[in-house]
C-alpha atoms as a PDB file:
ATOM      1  CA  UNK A   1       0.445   6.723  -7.181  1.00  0.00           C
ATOM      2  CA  UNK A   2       0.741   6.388  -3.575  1.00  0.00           C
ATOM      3  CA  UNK A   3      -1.142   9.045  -1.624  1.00  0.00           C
ATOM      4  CA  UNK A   4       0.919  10.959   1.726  1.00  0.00           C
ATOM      5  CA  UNK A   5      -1.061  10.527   4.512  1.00  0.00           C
ATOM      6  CA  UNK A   6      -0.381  14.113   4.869  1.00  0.00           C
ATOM      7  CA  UNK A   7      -2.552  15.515   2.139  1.00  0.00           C
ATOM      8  CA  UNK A   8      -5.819  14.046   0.597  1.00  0.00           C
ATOM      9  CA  UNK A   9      -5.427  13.620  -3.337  1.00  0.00           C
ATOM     10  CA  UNK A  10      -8.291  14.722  -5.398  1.00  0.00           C
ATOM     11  CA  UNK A  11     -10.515  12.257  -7.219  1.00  0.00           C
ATOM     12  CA  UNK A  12      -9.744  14.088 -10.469  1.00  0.00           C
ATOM     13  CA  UNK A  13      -6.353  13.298 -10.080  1.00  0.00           C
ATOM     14  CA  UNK A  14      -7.066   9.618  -8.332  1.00  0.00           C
ATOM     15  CA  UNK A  15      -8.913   8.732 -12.042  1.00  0.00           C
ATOM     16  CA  UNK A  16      -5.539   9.443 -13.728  1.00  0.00           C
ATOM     17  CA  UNK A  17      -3.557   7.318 -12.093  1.00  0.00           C
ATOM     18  CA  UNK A  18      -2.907   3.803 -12.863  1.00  0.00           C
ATOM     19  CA  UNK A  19      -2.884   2.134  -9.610  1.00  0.00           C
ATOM     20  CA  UNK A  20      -2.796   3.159  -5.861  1.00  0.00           C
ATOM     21  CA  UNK A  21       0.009   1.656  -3.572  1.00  0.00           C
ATOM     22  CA  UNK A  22      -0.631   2.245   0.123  1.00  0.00           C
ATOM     23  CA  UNK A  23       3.071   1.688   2.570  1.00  0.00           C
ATOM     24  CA  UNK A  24       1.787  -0.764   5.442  1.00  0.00           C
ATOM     25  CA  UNK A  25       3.579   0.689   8.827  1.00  0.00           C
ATOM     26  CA  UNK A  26       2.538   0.389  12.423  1.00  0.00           C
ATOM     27  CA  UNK A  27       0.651   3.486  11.817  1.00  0.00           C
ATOM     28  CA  UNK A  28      -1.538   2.533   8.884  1.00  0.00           C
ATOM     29  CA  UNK A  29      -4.838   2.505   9.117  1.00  0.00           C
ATOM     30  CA  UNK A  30      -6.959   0.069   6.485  1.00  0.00           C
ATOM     31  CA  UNK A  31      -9.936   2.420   6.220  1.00  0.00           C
ATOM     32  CA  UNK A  32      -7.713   4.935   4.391  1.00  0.00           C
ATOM     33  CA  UNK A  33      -7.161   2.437   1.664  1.00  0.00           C
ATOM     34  CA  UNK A  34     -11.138   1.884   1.708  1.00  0.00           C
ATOM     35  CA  UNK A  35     -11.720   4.981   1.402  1.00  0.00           C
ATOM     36  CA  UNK A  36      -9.022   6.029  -1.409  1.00  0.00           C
ATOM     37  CA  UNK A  37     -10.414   2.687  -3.359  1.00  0.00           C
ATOM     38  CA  UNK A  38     -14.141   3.677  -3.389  1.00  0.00           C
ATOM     39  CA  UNK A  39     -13.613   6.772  -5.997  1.00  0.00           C
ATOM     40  CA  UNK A  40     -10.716   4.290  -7.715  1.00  0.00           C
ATOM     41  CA  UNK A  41     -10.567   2.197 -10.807  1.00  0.00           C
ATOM     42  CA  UNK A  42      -7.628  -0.027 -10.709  1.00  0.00           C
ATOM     43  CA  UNK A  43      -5.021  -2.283  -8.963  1.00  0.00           C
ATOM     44  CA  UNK A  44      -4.924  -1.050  -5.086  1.00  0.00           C
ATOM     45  CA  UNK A  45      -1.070  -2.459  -3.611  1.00  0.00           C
ATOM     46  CA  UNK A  46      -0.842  -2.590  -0.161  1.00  0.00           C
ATOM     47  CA  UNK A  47       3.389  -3.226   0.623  1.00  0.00           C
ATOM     48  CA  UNK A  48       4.647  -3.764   4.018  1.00  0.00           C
ATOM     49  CA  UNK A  49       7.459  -1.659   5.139  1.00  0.00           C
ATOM     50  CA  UNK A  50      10.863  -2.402   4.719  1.00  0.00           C
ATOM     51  CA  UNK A  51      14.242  -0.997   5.485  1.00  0.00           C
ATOM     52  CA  UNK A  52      17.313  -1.301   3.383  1.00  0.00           C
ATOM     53  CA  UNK A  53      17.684  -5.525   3.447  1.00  0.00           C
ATOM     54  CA  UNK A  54      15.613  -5.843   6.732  1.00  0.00           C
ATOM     55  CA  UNK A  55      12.395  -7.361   6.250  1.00  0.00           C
ATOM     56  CA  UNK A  56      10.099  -6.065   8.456  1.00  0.00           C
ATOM     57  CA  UNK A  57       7.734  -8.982   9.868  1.00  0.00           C
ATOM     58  CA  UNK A  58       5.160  -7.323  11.800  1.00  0.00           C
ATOM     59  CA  UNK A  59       4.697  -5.296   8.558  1.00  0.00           C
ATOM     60  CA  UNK A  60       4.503  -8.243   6.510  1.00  0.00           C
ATOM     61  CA  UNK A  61       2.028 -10.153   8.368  1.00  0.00           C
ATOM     62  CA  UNK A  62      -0.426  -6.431   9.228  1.00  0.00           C
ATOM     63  CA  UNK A  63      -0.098  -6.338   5.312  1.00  0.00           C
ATOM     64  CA  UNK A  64      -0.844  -9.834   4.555  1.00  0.00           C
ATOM     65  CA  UNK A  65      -3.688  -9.952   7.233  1.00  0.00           C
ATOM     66  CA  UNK A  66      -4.895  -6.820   5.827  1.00  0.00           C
ATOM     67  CA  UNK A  67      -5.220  -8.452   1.739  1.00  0.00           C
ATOM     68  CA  UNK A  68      -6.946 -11.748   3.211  1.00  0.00           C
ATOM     69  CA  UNK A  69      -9.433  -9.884   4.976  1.00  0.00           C
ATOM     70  CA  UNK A  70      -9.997  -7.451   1.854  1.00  0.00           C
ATOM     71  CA  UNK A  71      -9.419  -9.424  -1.580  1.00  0.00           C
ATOM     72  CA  UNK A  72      -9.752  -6.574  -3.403  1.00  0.00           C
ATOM     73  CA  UNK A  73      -6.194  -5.262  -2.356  1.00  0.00           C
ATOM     74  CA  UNK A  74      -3.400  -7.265  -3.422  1.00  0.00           C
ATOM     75  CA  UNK A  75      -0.289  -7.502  -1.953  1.00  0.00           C
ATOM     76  CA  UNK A  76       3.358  -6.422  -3.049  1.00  0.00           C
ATOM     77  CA  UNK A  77       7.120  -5.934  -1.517  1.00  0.00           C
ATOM     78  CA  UNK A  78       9.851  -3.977  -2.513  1.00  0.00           C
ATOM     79  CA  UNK A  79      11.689  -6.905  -3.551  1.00  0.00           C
ATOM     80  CA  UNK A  80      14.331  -4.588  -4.870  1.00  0.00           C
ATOM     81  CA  UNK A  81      14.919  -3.322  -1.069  1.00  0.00           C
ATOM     82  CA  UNK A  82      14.946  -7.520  -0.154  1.00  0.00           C
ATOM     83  CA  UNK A  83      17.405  -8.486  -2.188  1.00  0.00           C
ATOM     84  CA  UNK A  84      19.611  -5.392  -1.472  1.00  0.00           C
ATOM     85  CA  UNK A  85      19.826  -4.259  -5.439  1.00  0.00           C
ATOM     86  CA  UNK A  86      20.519  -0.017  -5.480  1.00  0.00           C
END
C-alpha cells in the first residue's frame, strides 16, 4: 500500500496491508512515515522518485539519508523505471 498524502488511511485498513511504500520527493516529510509505521506491522519502503529513465539524485540521496538515519525503513527503486522496461 502506499498512502496519498492527500487522505489519511485508517488503521483498520493499514493492518491489512502487507507493506507500506512511502514516494521520497522534495516534498516528503519523514515524520509521515513515522507516524504511518507506529500503528504498522510490516516492511515500510521508502523509494526515491524517479521519472521515466532519469534517476533522480537528490531523491536518491533524501531517501538514502532518510533509511540510515531510521533502520527500520528500508530502501527500494523502481528499477523497472531505471532500466526503461514498460
Amino acid at each position: 500500500m502506499s498512502p496519498k498524502r492527500e487522505k489519511e488511511v485508517p488503521v483498520s485498513v493499514l493492518r491489512k496491508a502487507a507493506e507500506l511504500k512511502f514516494i521520497v520527493d522534495e516534498t516528503f516529510k519523514i515524520e509521515e512515515a513515522l507516524r504511518y509505521a507506529r500503528d504498522f506491522v510490516g516492511p515500510v519502503y521508502l523509494s526515491p522518485v524517479n521519472f521515466q529513465t532519469n534517476l533522480d539524485k537528490v531523491s536518491v540521496k533524501r531517501a538514502v539519508a532518510m533509511v540510515l538515519k531510521h533502520p527500520q525503513f528500508r530502501l527500494t527503486m523502481q528499477l523497472h523505471k531505471i532500466l526503461d522496461i514498460k
